[in-house]
Protein backbone atom coordinates (compact mmCIF):
# COMPACT_ATOMS: atom_id res chain seq x y z
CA UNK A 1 -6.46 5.11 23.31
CA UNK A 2 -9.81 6.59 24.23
CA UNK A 3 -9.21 9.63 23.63
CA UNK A 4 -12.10 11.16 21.20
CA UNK A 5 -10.68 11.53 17.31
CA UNK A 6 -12.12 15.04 17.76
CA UNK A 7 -9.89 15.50 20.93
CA UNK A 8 -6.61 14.36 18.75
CA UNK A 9 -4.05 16.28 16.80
CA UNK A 10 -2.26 14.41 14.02
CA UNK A 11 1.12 15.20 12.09
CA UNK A 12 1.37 14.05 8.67
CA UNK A 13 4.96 13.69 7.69
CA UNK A 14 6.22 12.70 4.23
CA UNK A 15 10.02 12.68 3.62
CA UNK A 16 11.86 12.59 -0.13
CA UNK A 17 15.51 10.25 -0.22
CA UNK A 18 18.87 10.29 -2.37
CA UNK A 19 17.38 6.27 -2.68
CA UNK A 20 15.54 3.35 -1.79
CA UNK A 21 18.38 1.57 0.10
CA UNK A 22 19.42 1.37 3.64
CA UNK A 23 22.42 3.57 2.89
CA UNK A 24 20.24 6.22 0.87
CA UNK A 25 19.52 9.62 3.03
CA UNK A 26 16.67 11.75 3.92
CA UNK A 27 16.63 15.12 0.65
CA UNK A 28 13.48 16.65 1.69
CA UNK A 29 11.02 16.86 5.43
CA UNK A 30 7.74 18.29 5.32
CA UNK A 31 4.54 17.88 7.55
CA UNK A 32 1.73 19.45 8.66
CA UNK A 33 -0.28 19.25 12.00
CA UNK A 34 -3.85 19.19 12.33
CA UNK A 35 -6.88 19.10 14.68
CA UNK A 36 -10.32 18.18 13.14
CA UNK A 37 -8.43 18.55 9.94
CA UNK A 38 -7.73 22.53 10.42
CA UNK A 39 -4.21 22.95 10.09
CA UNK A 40 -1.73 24.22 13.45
CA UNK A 41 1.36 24.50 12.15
CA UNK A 42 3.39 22.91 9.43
CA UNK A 43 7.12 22.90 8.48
CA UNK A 44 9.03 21.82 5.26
CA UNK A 45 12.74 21.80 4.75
CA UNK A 46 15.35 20.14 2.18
CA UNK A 47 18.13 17.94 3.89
CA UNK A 48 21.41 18.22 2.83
CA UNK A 49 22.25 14.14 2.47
CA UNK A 50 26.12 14.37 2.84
CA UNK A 51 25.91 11.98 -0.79
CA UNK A 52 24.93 12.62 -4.44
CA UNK A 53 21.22 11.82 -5.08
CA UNK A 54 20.66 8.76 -7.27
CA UNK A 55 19.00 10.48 -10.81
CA UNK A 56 16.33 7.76 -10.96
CA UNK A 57 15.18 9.42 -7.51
CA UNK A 58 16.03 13.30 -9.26
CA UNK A 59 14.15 12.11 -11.84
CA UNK A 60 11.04 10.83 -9.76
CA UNK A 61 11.41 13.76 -7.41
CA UNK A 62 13.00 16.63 -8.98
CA UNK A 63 15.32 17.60 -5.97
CA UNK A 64 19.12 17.78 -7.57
CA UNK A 65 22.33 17.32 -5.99
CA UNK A 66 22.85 21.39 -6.37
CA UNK A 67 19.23 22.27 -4.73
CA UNK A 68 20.32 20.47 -1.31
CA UNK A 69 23.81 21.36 -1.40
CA UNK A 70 22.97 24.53 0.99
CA UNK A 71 20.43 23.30 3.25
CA UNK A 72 20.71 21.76 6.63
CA UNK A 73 21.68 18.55 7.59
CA UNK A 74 18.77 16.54 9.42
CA UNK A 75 20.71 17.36 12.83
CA UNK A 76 20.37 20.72 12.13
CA UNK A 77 16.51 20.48 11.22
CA UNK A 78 15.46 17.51 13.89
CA UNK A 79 14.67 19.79 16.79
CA UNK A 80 12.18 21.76 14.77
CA UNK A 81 10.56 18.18 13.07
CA UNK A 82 10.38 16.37 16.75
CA UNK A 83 8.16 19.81 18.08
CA UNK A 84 6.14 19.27 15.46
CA UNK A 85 5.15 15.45 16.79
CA UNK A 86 5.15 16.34 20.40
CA UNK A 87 1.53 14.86 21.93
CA UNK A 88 0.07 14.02 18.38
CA UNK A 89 0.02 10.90 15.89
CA UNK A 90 2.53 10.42 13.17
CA UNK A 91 0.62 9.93 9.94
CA UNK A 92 2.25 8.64 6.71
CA UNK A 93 1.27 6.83 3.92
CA UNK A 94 3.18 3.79 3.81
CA UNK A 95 4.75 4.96 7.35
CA UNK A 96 7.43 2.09 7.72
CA UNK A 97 9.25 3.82 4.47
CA UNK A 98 8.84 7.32 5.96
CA UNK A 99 9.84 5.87 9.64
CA UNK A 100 12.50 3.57 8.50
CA UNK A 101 14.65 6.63 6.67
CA UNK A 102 13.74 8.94 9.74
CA UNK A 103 14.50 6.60 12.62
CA UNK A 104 17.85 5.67 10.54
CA UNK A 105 18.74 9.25 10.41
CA UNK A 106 17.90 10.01 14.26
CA UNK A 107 20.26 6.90 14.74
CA UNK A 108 23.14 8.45 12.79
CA UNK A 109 23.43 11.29 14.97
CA UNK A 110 22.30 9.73 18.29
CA UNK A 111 18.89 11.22 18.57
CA UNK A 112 15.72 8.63 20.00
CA UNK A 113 13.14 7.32 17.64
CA UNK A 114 9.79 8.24 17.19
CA UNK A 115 8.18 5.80 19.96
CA UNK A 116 4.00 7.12 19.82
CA UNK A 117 1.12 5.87 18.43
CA UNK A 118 1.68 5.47 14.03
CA UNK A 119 -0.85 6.14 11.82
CA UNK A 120 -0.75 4.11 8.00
CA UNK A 121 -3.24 5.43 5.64
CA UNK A 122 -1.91 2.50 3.07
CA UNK A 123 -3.31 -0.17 5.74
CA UNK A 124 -6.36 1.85 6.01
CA UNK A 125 -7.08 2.04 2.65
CA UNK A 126 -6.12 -1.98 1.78
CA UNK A 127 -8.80 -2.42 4.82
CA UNK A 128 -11.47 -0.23 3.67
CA UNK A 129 -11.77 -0.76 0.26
CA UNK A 130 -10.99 -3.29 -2.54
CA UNK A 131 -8.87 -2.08 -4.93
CA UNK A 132 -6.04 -3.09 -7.43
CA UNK A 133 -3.54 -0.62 -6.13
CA UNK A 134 -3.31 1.95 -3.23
CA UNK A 135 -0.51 4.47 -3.89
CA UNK A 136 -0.76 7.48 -2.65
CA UNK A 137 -1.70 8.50 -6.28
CA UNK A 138 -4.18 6.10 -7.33
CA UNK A 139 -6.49 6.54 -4.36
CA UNK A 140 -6.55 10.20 -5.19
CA UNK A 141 -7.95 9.90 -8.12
CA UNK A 142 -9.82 6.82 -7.17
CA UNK A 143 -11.25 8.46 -4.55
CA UNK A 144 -11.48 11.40 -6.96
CA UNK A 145 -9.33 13.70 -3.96
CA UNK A 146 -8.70 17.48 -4.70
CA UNK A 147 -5.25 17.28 -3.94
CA UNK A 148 -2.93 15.39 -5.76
CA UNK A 149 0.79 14.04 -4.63
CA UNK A 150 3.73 14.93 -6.67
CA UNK A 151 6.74 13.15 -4.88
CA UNK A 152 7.75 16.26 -3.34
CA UNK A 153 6.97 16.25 0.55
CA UNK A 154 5.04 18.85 1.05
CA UNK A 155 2.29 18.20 -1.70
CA UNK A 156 2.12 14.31 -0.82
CA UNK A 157 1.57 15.53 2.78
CA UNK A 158 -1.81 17.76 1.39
CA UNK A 159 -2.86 14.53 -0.33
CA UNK A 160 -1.88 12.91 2.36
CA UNK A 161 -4.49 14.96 5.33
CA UNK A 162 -7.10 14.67 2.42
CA UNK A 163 -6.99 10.73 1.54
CA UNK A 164 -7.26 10.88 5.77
CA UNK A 165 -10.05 12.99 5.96
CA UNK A 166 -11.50 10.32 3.40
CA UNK A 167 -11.14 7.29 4.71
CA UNK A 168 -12.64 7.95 7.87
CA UNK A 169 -15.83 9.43 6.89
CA UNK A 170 -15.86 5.49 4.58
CA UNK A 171 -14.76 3.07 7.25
CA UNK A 172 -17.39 1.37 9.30
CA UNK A 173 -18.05 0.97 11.68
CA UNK A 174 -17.06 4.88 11.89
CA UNK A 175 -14.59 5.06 14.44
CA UNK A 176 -15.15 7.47 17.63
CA UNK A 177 -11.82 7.22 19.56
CA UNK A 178 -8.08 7.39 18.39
CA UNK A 179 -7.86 3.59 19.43
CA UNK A 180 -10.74 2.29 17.32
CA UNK A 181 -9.04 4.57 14.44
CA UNK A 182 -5.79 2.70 14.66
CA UNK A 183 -7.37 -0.32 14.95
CA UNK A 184 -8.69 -0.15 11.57
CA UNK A 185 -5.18 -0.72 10.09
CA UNK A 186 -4.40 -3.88 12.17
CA UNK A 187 -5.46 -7.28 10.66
CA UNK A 188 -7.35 -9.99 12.65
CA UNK A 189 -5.97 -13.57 12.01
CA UNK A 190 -9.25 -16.12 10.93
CA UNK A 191 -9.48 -19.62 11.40
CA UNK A 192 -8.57 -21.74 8.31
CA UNK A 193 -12.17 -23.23 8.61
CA UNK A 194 -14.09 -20.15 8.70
CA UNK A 195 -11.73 -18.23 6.04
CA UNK A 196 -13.71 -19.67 3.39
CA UNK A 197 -16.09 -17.74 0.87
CA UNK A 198 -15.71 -14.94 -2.42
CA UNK A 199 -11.66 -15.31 -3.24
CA UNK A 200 -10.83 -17.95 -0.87
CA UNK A 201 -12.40 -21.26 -2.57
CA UNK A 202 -12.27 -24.70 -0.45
CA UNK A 203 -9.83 -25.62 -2.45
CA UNK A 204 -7.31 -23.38 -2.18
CA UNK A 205 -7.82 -23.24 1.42
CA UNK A 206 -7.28 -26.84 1.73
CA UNK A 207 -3.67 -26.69 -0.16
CA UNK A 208 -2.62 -23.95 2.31
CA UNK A 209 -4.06 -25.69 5.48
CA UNK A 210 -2.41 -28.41 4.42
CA UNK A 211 1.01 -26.78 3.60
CA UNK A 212 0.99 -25.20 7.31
CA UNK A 213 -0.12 -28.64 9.02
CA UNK A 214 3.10 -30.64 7.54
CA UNK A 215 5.27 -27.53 7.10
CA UNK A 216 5.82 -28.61 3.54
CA UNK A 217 6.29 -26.23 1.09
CA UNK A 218 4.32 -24.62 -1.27
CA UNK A 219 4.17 -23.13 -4.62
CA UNK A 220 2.07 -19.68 -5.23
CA UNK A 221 1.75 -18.47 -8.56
CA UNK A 222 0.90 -14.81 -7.51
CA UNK A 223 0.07 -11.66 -9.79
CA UNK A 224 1.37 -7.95 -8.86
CA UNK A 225 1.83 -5.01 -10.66
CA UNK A 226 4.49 -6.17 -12.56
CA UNK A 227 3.35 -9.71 -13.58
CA UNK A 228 2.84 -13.26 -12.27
CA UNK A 229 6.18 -14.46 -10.21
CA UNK A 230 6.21 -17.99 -8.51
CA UNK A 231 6.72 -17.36 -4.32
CA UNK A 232 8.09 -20.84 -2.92
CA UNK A 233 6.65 -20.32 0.75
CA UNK A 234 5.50 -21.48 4.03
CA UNK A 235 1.88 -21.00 4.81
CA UNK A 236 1.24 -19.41 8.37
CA UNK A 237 -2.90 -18.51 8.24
CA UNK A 238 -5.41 -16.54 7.54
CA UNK A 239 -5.73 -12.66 8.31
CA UNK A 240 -8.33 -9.65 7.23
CA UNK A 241 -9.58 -6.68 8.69
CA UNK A 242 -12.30 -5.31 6.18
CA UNK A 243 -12.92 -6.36 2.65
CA UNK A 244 -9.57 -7.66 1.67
CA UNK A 245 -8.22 -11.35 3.08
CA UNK A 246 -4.41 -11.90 3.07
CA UNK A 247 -2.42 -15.00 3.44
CA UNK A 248 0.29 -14.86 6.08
CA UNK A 249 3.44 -17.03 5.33
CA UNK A 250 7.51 -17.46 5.20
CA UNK A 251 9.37 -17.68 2.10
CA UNK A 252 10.96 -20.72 1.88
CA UNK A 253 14.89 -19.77 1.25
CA UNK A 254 15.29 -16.96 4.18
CA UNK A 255 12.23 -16.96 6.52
CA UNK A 256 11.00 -13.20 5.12
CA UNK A 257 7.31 -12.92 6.36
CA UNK A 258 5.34 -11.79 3.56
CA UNK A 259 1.49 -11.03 3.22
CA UNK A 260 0.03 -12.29 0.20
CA UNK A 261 -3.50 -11.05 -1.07
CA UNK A 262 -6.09 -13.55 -1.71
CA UNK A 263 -7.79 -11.54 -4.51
CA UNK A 264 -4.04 -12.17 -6.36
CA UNK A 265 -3.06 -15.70 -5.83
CA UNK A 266 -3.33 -17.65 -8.98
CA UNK A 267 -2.84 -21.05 -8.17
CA UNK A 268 -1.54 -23.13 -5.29
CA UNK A 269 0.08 -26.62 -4.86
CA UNK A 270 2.50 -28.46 -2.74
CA UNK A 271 5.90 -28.93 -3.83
CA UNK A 272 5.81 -32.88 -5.01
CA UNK A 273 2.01 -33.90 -4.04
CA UNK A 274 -0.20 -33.52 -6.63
CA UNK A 275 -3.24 -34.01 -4.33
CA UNK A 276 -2.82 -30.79 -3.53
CA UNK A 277 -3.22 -28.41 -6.42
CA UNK A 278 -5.38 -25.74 -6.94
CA UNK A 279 -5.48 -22.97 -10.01
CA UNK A 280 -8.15 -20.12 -10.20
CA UNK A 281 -10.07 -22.39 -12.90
CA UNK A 282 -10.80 -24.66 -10.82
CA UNK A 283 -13.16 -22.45 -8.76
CA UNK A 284 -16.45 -24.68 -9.09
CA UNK A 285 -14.55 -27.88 -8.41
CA UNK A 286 -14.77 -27.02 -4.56
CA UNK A 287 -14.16 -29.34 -2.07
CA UNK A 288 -14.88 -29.51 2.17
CA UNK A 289 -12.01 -28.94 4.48
């Protein structure tokens, strides 16, 4: 993990699927391998799925049933991909989707997973920068990028080495080595005490606290891109690494761990104690821990 960044060679891989379900299948493969951001060697194949392609994802992606009904089958393709990782870092915005689909289509036909160092330019760019939304789209033109992802592999993988290139001449401290690089997507729990200031009022703070202290649960009223949803939960603590602070906690009915975004949360309170209540208008009413 010392190893200079300009002694390291990264693959970025992007992948295109029939869905978004565990059952869905790898359609298209693409990546490209770099050092110091000048390309090696890239390759870029469609997958035959064994399955018809859902048309929401045809629709999103372009890639029809008849365009992958001739090409290989990922057994047929995986020697070629794994080359292309040997002694490198596997790159991918939002890597656990890419991963997930990959590592469940090495399973299928008995081939090992990727097990090296992974590289998330989605965590990098929540921990860099504050912004509303961090697809692979929006920072490009945020971060007003030359190239511009078009969910087909092999472009998003060119946006992809460019949002890269981006975000680490922005992060500081700059990082020198290929540890300190991947550090930069990992987030670094905070005391409850010393995790107030700018989105995290006393207040709020102090319903959460509380809520992980007697394991009771509480209510978030919490805005996303599509709207403001109640999340019935169990608070766990306080995480950041850079400008954005996340809340760390269970849902209530199944134990999912879910990170919550401070900047988001609406209001707070515990289920059936209304001591402990907190909305975002009641910012100036703060209160010590």
């Amino acid at each position: 993990m010392d190893t200079p960044l300009d002694d390291v060679k990264f693959t970025i891989v992007d992948v295109e699927t029939t869905g978004l379900t565990r059952e869905d299948r790898v359609i298209e493969l693409a990546c490209i391998q770099i050092h110091n951001f000048k390309e090696i060697k890239r390759f870029q194949s469609l997958v035959n799925p064994g399955m018809p392609i859902n048309p929401i994802a045809t629709e999103i992606c372009g890639i029809r049933d008849e365009d992958v009904a001739q090409a290989p089958i990922f057994a047929e393709i995986a020697d070629q991909f794994t080359a292309m990782l040997v002694d490198s870092v596997f790159v991918a915005h939002n890597a656990p989707f890419d991963l997930s689909f990959l590592s469940r289509e090495r399973k299928r036909w008995n081939l090992p997973s990727w097990q090296g160092p992974v590289l998330d330019t989605l965590r990098v760019a929540r921990n860099a920068i504050a912004l509303p939304r961090y697809s692979l789209s929006s920072l490009t033109e945020t971060l007003a990028l030359d190239k511009k992802p078009d969910h087909r592999a092999l472009a998003d993988v060119e946006a992809t080495i460019e949002l890269l290139k981006k975000l680490i001449s922005i992060i500081e401290p700059a990082p020198k080595t290929i540890g300190e690089l991947l550090s930069k997507q990992e987030l670094v729990p905070v005391a409850w005490a010393e995790s107030v200031g700018g989105d995290r009022p006393a207040d709020l703070i102090k319903v959460l606290q509380y809520g992980e202290k007697t394991g009771q649960i509480t209510e978030l009223e919490y805005e996303s891109h599509t709207g403001i949803r109640s999340h019935w939960i169990h608070p766990k603590g306080v995480v950041h690494n850079g400008p954005l602070y996340y809340l760390e906690a269970e849902l209530a009915e199944h134990g999912k761990e879910l990170t919550y975004r401070f900047d988001r949360i609406r209001s707070a309170r515990i289920a059936g104690n209304e001591e402990y209540i907190w909305t975002a208008s009641d910012d100036s009413n703060e209160s010590d821990i």
